[in-house]
C-alpha atoms as a PDB file:
ATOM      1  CA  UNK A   1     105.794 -49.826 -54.574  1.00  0.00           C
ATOM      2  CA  UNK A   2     106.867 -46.619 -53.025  1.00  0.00           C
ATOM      3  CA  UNK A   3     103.661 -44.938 -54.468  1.00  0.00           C
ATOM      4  CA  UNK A   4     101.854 -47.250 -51.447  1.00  0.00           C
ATOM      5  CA  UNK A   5     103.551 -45.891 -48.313  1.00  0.00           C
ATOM      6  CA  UNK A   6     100.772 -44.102 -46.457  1.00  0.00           C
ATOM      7  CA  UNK A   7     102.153 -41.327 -44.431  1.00  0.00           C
ATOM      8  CA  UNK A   8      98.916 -39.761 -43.263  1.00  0.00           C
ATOM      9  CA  UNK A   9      95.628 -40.170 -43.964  1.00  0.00           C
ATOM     10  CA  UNK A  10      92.973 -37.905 -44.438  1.00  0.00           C
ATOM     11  CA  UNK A  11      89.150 -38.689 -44.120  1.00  0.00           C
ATOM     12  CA  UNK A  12      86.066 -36.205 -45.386  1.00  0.00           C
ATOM     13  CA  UNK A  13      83.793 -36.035 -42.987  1.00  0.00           C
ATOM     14  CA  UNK A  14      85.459 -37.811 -40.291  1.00  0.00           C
ATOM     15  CA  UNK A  15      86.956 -36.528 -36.926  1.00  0.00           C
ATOM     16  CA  UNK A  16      90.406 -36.825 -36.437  1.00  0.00           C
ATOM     17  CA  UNK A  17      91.086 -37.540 -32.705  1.00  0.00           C
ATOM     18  CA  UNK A  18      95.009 -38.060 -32.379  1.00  0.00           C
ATOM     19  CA  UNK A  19      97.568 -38.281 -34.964  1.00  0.00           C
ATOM     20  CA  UNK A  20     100.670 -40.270 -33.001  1.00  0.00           C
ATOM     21  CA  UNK A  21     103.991 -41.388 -33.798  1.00  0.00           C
ATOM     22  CA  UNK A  22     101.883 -43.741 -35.984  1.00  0.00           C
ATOM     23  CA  UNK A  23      98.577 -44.312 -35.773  1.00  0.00           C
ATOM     24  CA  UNK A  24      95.708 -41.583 -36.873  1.00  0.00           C
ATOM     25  CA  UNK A  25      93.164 -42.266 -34.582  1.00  0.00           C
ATOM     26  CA  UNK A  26      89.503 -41.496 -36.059  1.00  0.00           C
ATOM     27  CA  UNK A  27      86.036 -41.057 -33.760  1.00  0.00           C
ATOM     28  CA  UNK A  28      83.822 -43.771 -34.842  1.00  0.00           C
ATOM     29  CA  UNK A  29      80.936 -42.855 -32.407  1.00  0.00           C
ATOM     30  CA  UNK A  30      81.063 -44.844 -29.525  1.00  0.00           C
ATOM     31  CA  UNK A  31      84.260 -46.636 -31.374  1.00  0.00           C
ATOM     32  CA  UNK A  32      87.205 -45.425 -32.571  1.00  0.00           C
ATOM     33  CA  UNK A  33      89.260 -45.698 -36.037  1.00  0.00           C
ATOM     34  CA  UNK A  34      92.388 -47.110 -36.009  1.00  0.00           C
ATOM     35  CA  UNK A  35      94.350 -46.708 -38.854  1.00  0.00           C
ATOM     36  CA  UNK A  36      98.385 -47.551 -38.523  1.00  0.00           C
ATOM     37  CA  UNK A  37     100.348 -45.678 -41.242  1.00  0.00           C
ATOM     38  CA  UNK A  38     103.433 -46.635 -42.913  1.00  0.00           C
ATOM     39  CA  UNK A  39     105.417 -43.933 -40.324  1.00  0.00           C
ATOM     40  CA  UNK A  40     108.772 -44.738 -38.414  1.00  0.00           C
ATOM     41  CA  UNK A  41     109.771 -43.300 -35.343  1.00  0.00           C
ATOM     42  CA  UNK A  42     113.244 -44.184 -33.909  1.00  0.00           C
ATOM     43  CA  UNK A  43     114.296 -42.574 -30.537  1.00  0.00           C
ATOM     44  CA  UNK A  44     111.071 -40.753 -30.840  1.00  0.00           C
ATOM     45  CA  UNK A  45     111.144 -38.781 -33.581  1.00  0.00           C
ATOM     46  CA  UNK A  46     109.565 -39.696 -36.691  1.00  0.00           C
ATOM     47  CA  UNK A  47     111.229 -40.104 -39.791  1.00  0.00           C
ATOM     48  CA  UNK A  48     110.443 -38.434 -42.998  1.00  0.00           C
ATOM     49  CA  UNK A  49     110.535 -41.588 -44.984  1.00  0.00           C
ATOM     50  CA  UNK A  50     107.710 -44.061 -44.586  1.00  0.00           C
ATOM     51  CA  UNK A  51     108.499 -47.767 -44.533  1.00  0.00           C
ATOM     52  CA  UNK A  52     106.445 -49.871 -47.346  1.00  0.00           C
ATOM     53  CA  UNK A  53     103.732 -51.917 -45.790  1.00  0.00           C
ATOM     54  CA  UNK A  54     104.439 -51.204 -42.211  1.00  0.00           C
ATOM     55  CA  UNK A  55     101.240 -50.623 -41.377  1.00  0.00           C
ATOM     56  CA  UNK A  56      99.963 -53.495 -42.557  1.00  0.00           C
ATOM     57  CA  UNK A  57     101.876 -55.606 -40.924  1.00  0.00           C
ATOM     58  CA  UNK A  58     101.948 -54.030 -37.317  1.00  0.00           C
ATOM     59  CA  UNK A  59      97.734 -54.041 -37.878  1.00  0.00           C
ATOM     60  CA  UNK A  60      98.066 -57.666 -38.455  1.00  0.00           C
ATOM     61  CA  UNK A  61     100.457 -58.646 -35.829  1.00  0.00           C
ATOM     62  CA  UNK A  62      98.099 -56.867 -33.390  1.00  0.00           C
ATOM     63  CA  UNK A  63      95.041 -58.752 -34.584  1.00  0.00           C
ATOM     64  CA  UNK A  64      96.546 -61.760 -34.596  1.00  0.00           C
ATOM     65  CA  UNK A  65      98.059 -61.443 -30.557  1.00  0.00           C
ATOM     66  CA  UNK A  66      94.405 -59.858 -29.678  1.00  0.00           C
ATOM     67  CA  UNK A  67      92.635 -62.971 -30.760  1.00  0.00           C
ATOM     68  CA  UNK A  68      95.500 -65.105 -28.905  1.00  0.00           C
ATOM     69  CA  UNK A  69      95.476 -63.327 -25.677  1.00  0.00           C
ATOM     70  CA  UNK A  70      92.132 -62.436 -25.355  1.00  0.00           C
ATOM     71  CA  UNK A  71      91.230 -65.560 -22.975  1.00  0.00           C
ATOM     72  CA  UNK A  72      93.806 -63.550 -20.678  1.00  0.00           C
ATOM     73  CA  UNK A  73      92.408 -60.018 -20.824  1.00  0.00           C
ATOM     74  CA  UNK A  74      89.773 -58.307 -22.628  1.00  0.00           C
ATOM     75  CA  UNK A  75      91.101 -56.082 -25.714  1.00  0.00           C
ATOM     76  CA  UNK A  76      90.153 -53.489 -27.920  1.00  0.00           C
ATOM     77  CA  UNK A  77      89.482 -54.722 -30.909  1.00  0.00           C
ATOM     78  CA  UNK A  78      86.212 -55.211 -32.614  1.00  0.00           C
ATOM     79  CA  UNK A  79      87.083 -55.744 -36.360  1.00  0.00           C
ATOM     80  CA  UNK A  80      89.367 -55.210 -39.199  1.00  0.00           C
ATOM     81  CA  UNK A  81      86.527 -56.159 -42.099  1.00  0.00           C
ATOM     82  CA  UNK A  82      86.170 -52.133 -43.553  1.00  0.00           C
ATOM     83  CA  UNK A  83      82.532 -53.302 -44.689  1.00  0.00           C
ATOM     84  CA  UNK A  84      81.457 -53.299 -41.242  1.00  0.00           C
ATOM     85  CA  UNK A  85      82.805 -49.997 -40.416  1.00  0.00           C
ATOM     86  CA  UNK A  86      80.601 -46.795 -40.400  1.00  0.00           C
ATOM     87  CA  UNK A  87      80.049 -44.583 -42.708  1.00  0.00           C
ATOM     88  CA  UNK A  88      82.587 -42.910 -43.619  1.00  0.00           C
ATOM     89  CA  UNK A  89      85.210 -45.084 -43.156  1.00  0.00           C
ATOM     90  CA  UNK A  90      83.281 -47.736 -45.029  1.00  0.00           C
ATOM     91  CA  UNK A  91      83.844 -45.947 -48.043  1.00  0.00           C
ATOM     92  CA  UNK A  92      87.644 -46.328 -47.882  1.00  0.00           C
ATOM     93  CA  UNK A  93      88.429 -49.602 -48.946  1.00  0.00           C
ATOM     94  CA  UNK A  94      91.553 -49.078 -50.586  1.00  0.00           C
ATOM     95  CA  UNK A  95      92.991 -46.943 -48.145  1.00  0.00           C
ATOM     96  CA  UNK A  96      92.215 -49.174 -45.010  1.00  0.00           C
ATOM     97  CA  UNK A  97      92.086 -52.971 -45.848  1.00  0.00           C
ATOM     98  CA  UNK A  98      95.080 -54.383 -43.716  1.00  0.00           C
ATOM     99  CA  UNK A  99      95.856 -51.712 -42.122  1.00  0.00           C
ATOM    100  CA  UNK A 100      93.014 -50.657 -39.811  1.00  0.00           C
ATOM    101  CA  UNK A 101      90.544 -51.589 -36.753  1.00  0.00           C
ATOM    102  CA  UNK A 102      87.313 -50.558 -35.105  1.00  0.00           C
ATOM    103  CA  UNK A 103      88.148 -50.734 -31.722  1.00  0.00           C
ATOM    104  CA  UNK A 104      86.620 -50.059 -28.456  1.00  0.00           C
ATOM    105  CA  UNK A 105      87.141 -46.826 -26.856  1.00  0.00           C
ATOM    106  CA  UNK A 106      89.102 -47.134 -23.319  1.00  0.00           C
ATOM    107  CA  UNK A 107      90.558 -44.662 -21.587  1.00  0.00           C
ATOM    108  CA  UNK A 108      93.811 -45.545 -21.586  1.00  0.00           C
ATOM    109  CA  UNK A 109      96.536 -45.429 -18.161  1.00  0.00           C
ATOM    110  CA  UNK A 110      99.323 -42.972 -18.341  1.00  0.00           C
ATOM    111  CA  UNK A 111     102.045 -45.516 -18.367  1.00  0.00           C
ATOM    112  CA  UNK A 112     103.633 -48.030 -20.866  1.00  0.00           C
ATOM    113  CA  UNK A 113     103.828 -51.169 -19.430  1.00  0.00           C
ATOM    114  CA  UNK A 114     107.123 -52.521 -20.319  1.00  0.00           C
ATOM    115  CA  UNK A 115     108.194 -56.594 -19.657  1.00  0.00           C
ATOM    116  CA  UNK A 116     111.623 -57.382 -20.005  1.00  0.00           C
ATOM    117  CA  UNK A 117     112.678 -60.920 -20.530  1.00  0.00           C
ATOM    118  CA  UNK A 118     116.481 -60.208 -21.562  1.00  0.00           C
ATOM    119  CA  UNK A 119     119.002 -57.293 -20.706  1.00  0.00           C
ATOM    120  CA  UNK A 120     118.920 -55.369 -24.094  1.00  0.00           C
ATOM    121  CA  UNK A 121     119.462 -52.035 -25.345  1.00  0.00           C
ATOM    122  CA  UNK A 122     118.222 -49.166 -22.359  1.00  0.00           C
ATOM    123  CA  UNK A 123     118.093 -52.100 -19.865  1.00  0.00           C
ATOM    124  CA  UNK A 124     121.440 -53.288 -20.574  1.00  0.00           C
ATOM    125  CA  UNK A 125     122.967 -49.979 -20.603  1.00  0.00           C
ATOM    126  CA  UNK A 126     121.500 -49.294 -16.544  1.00  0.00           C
ATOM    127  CA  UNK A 127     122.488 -52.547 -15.697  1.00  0.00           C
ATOM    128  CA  UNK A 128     126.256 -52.189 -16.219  1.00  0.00           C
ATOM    129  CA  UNK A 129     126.273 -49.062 -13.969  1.00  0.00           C
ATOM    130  CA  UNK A 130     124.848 -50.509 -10.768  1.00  0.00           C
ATOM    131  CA  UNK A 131     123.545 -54.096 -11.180  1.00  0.00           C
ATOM    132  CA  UNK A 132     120.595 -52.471 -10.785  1.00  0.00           C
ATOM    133  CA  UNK A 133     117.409 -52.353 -13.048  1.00  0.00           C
ATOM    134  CA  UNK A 134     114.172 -50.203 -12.438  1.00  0.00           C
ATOM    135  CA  UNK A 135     114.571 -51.200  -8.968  1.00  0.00           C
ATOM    136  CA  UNK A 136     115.632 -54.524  -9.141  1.00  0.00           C
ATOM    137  CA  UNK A 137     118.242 -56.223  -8.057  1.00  0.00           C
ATOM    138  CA  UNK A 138     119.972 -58.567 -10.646  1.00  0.00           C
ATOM    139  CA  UNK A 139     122.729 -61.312 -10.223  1.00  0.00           C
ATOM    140  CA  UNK A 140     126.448 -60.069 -11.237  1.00  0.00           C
ATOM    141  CA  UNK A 141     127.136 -61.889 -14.219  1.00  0.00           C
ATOM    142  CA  UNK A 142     124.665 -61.149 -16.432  1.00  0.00           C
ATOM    143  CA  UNK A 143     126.028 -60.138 -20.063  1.00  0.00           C
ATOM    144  CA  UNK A 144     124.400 -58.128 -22.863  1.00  0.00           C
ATOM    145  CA  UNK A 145     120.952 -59.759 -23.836  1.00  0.00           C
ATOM    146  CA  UNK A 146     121.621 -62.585 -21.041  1.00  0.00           C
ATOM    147  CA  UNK A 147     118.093 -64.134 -20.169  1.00  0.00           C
ATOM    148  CA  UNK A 148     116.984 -62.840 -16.961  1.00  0.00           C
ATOM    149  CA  UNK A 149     116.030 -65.090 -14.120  1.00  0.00           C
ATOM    150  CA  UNK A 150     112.355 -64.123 -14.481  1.00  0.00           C
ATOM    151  CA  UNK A 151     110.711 -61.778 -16.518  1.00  0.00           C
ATOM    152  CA  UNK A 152     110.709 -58.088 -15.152  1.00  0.00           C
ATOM    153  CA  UNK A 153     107.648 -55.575 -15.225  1.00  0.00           C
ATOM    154  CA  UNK A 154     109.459 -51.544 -15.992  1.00  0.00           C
ATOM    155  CA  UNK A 155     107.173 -49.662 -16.522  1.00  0.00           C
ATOM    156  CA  UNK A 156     107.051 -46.025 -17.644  1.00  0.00           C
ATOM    157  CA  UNK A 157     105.558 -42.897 -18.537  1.00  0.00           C
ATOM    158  CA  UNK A 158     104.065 -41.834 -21.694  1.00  0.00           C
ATOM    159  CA  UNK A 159     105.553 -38.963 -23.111  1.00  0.00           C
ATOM    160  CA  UNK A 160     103.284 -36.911 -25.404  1.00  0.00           C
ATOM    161  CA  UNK A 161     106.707 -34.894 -26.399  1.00  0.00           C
ATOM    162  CA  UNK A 162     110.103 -36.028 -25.786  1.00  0.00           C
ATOM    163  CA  UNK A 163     111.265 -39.129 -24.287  1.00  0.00           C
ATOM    164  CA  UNK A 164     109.683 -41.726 -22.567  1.00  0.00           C
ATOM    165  CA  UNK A 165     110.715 -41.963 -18.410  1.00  0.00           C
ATOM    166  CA  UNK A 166     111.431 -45.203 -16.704  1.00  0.00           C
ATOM    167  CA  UNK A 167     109.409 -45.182 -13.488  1.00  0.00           C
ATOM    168  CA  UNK A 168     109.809 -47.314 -10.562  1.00  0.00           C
ATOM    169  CA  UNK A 169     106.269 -49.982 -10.167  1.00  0.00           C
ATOM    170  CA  UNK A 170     105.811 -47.659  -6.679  1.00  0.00           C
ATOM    171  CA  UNK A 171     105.830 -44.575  -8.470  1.00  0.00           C
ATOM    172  CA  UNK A 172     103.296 -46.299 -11.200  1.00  0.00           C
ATOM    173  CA  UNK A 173     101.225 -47.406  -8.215  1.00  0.00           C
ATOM    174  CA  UNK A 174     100.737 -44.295  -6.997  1.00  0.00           C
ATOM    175  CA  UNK A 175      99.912 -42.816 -10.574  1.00  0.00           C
ATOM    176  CA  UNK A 176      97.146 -45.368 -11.350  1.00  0.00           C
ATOM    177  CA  UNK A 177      96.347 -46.534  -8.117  1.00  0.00           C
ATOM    178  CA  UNK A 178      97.860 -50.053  -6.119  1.00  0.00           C
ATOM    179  CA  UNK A 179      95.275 -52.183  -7.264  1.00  0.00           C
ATOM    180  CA  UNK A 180      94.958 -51.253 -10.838  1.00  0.00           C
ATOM    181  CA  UNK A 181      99.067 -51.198 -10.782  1.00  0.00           C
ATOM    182  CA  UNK A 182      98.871 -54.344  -9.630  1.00  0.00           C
ATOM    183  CA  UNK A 183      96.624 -55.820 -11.921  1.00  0.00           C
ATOM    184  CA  UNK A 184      98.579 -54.047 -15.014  1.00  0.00           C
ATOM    185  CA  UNK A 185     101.645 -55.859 -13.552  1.00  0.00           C
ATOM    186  CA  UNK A 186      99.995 -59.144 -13.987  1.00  0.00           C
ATOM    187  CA  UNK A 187      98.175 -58.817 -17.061  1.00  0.00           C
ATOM    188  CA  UNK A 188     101.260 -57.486 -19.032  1.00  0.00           C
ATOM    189  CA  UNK A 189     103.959 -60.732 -17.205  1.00  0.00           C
ATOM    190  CA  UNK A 190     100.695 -63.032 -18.367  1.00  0.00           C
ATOM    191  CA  UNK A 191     100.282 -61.489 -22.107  1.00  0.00           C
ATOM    192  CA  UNK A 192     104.082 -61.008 -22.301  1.00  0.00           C
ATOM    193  CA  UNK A 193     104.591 -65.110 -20.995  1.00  0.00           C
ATOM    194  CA  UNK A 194     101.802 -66.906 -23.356  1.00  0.00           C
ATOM    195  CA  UNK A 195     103.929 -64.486 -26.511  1.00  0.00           C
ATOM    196  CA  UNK A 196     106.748 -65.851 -25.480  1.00  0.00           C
ATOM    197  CA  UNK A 197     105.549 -69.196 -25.413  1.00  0.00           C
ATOM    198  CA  UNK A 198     103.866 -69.031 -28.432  1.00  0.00           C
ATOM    199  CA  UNK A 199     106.587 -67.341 -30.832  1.00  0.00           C
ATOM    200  CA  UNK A 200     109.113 -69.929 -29.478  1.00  0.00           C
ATOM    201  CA  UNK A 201     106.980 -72.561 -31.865  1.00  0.00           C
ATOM    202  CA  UNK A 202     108.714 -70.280 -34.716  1.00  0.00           C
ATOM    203  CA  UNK A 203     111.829 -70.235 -33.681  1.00  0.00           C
ATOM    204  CA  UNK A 204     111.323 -66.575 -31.786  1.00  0.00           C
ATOM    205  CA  UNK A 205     112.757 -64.834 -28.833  1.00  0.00           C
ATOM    206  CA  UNK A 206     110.566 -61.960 -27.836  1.00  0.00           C
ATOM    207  CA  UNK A 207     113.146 -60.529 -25.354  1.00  0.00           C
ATOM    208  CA  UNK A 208     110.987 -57.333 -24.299  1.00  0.00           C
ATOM    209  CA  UNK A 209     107.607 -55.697 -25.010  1.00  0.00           C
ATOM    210  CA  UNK A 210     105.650 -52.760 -24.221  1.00  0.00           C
ATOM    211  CA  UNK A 211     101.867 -53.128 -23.490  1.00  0.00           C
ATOM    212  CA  UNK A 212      99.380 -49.957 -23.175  1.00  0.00           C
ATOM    213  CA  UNK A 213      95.952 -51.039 -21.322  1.00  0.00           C
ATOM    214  CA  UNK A 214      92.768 -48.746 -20.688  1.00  0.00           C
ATOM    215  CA  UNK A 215      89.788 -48.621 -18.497  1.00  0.00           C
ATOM    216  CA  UNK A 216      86.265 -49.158 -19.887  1.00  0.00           C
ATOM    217  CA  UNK A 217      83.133 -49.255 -17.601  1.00  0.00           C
ATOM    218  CA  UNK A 218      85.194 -49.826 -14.809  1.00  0.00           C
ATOM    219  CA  UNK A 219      86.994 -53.214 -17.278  1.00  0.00           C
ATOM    220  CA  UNK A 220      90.648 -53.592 -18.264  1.00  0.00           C
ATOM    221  CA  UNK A 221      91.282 -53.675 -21.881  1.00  0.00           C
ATOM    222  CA  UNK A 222      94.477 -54.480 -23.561  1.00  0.00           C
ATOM    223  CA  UNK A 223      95.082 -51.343 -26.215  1.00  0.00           C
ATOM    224  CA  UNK A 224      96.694 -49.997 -29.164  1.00  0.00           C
ATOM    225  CA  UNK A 225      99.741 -52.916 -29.892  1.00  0.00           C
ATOM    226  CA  UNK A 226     100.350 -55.863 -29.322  1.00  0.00           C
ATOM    227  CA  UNK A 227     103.778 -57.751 -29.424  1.00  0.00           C
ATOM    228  CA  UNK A 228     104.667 -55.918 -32.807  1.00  0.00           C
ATOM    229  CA  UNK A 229     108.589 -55.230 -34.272  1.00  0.00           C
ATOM    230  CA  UNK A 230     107.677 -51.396 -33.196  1.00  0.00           C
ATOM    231  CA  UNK A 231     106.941 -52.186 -29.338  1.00  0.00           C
ATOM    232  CA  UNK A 232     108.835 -55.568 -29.112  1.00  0.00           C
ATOM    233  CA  UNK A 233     112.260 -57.072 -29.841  1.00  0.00           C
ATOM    234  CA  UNK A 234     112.428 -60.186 -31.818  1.00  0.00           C
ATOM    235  CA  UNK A 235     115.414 -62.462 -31.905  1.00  0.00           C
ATOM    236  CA  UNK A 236     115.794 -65.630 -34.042  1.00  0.00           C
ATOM    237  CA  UNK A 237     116.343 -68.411 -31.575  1.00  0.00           C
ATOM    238  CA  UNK A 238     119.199 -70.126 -33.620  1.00  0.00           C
ATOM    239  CA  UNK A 239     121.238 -66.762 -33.971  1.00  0.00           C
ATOM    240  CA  UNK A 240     120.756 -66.166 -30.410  1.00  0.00           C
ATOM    241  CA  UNK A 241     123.730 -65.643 -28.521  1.00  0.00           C
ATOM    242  CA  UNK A 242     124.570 -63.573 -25.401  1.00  0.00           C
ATOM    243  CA  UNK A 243     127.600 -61.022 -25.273  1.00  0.00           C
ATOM    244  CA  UNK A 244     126.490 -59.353 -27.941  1.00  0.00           C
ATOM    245  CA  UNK A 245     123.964 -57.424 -29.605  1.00  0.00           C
ATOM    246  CA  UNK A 246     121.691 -60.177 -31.465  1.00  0.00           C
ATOM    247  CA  UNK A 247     120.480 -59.827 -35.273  1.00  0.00           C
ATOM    248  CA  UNK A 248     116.601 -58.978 -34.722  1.00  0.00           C
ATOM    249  CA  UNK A 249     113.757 -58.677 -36.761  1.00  0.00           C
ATOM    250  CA  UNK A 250     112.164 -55.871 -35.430  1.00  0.00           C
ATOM    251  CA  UNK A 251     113.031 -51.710 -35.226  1.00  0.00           C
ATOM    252  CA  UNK A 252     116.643 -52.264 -34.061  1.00  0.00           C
ATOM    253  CA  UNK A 253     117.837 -52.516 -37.515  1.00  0.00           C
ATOM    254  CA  UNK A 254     116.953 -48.969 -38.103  1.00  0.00           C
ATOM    255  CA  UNK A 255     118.041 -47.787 -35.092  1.00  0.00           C
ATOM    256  CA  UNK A 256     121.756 -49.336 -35.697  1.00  0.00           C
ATOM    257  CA  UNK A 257     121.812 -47.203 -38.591  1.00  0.00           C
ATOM    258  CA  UNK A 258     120.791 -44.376 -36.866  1.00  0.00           C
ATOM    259  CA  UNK A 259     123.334 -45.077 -34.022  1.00  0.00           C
ATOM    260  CA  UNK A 260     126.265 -44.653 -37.008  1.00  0.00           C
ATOM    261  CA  UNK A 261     125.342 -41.082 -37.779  1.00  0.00           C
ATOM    262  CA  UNK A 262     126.331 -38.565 -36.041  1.00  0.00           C
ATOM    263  CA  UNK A 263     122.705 -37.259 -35.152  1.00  0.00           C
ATOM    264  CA  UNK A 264     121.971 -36.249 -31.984  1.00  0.00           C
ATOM    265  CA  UNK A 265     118.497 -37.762 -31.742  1.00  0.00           C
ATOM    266  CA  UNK A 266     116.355 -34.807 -31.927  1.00  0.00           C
ATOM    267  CA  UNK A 267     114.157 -33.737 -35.114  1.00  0.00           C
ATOM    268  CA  UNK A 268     115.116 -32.833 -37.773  1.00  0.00           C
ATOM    269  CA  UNK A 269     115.912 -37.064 -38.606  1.00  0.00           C
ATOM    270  CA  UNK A 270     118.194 -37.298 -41.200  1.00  0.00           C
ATOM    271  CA  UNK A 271     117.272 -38.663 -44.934  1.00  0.00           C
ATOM    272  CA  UNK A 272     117.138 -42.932 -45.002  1.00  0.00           C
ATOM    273  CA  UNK A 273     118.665 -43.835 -47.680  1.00  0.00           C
ATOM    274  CA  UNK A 274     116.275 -46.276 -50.132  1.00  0.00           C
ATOM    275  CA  UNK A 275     118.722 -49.446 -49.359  1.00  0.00           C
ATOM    276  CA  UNK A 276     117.483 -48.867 -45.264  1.00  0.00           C
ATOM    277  CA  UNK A 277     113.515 -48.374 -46.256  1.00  0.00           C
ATOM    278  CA  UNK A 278     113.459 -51.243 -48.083  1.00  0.00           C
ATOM    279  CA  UNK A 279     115.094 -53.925 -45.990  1.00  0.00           C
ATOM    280  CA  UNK A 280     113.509 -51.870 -42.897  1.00  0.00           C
ATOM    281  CA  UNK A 281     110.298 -53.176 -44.533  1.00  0.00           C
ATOM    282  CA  UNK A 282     111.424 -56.747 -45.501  1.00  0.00           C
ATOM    283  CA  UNK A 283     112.526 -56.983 -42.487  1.00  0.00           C
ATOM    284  CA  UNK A 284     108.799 -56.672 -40.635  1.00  0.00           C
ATOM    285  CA  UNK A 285     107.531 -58.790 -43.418  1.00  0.00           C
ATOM    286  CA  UNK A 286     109.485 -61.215 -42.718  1.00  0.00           C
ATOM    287  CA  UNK A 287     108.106 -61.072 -38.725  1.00  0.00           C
ATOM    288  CA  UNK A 288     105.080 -60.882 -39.848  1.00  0.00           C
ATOM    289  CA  UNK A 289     104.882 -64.176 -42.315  1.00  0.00           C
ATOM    290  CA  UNK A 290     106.507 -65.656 -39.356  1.00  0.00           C
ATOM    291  CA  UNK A 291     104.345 -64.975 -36.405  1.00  0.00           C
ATOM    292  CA  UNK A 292     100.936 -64.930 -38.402  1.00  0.00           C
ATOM    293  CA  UNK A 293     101.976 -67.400 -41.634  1.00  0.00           C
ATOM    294  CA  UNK A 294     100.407 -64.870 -43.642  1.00  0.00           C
ATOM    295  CA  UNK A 295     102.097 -62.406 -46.666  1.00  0.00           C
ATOM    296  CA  UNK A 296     100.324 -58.841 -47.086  1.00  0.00           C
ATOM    297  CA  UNK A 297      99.829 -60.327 -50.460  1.00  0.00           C
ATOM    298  CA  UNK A 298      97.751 -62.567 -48.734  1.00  0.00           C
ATOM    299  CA  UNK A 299      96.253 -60.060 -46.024  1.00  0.00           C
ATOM    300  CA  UNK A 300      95.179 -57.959 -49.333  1.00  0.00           C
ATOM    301  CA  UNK A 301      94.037 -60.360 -51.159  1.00  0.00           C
ATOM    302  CA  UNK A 302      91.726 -61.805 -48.663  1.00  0.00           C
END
């Protein structure tokens, strides 16, 4: 129902610490309050309309790659049960079943720490000027979403405002340190690998990812997202096909709407029409009953 979509959320006697493209983010002492909303933000700006269940399922994807991953690095989360949450976040049941987690609170790096396994959207586009990618050299005869040799760390900044900026992994050495950067560079080829590996099972290309990581008493922790259809992009292996821009079940399907307007990518966002919210949010149920096997029938009713 439309009446569900959760757009922002407002808690009495609780301290809002960040409200992002997404996510309200909540002080829970020495925790914090997650809670993902039903928001949409294409080409970073966020949409008026909210997308039924999306927060949900992008909660749930997360929870389900933290518990996967975690015998690679440590992560954030601590629970998603709302009866083990403070006060008074406890008292929200409704609101927060599915769709939130107590997590630890890192301090997270300035960058996004972006793997690449195919040449798709941004990447593509920088490739066909110079053969040249973040810094890298690739072959000649790569098409549009061709697998790459190997998979490729690019990172980039974190833009509070405004876009995101690819960096080179010297300048993001020199922003967090070599070691650290090195580190990030292996956790996030590791974490992107064993997703890889494990959505192939269901028939799944991940082709690219973005990872955020933070620092807690002097640890690494894997933060905020995890291989969801907001920070990933999701092919079905038996459509896949490169030359061509591949069917996906992730964010692309909004943004190829948004591609046939003539917007120019800065707020105000246009009106999406009810046809695009609602098979924008069958579209990351659908990821989500395939990665986790679970409905947000289920999910609620559990």
């Amino acid at each position: 129902k439309m009446s569900d979509v959760i757009l922002k959320t407002e808690i009495p006697g609780a301290q809002l610490i960040n409200r992002g493209k997404v996510r309200d983010i909540y002080d829970a002492g020495d925790n914090l309050l997650f809670i993902t909303t039903d928001r949409i933000s294409a080409f970073d700006v966020v949409m008026d309309s909210g997308i039924p269940n999306k927060g949900i399922v992008l909660s749930q994807i997360s929870k389900y790659w933290f518990e996967k991953t975690k015998g690679i690095v440590d992560n954030h989360f601590i629970t998603d049960e709302v009866e083990k949450y403070p006060k008074p976040f406890n008292e929200h049941r409704e609101m927060l079943k599915g769709r939130s987690m107590l997590v630890k609170k890192a301090n997270p790096f300035p960058v996004e720490c972006i793997v690449r396994g195919y040449l798709s959207g941004s990447a593509w586009k920088e490739y066909q000027k110079s053969h040249l990618l973040f810094g890298y050299t690739l072959p000649e005869n790569l098409q549009n979403c061709s697998k790459l040799p190997a998979p490729l760390f690019t990172p980039s900044t974190k833009a509070e405002r405004g876009h995101d900026l690819n960096i080179t992994y010297d300048d993001m050495q020199k922003m967090v340190s070599p070691e650290i950067g090195r580190k990030l560079k292996v956790l996030s080829l590791a974490v992107y690998t064993a997703g890889v590996q494990e959505a192939e099972k269901q028939g799944i290309i991940i082709a690219d990812t973005k990872f955020e990581f933070g620092i807690l008493s002097g640890k690494i922790f894997l933060i905020d997202e995890v291989l969801t259809p907001d920070s990933s992009r999701f092919w079905p292996a038996a459509k896949y096909q490169p030359g061509r821009n591949q069917p996906s079940l992730d964010k692309q399907y909004l943004r190829d709407y948004l591609e046939s307007l003539d917007w120019d990518k800065t707020p105000p966002p246009p009106p999406l029409p009810a046809e695009i919210v609602e098979n924008t949010s069958k579209i990351y149920q659908e990821i989500l009953k395939i990665i986790t096997g679970k409905t947000v029938k289920q999910i609620l009713e559990s």
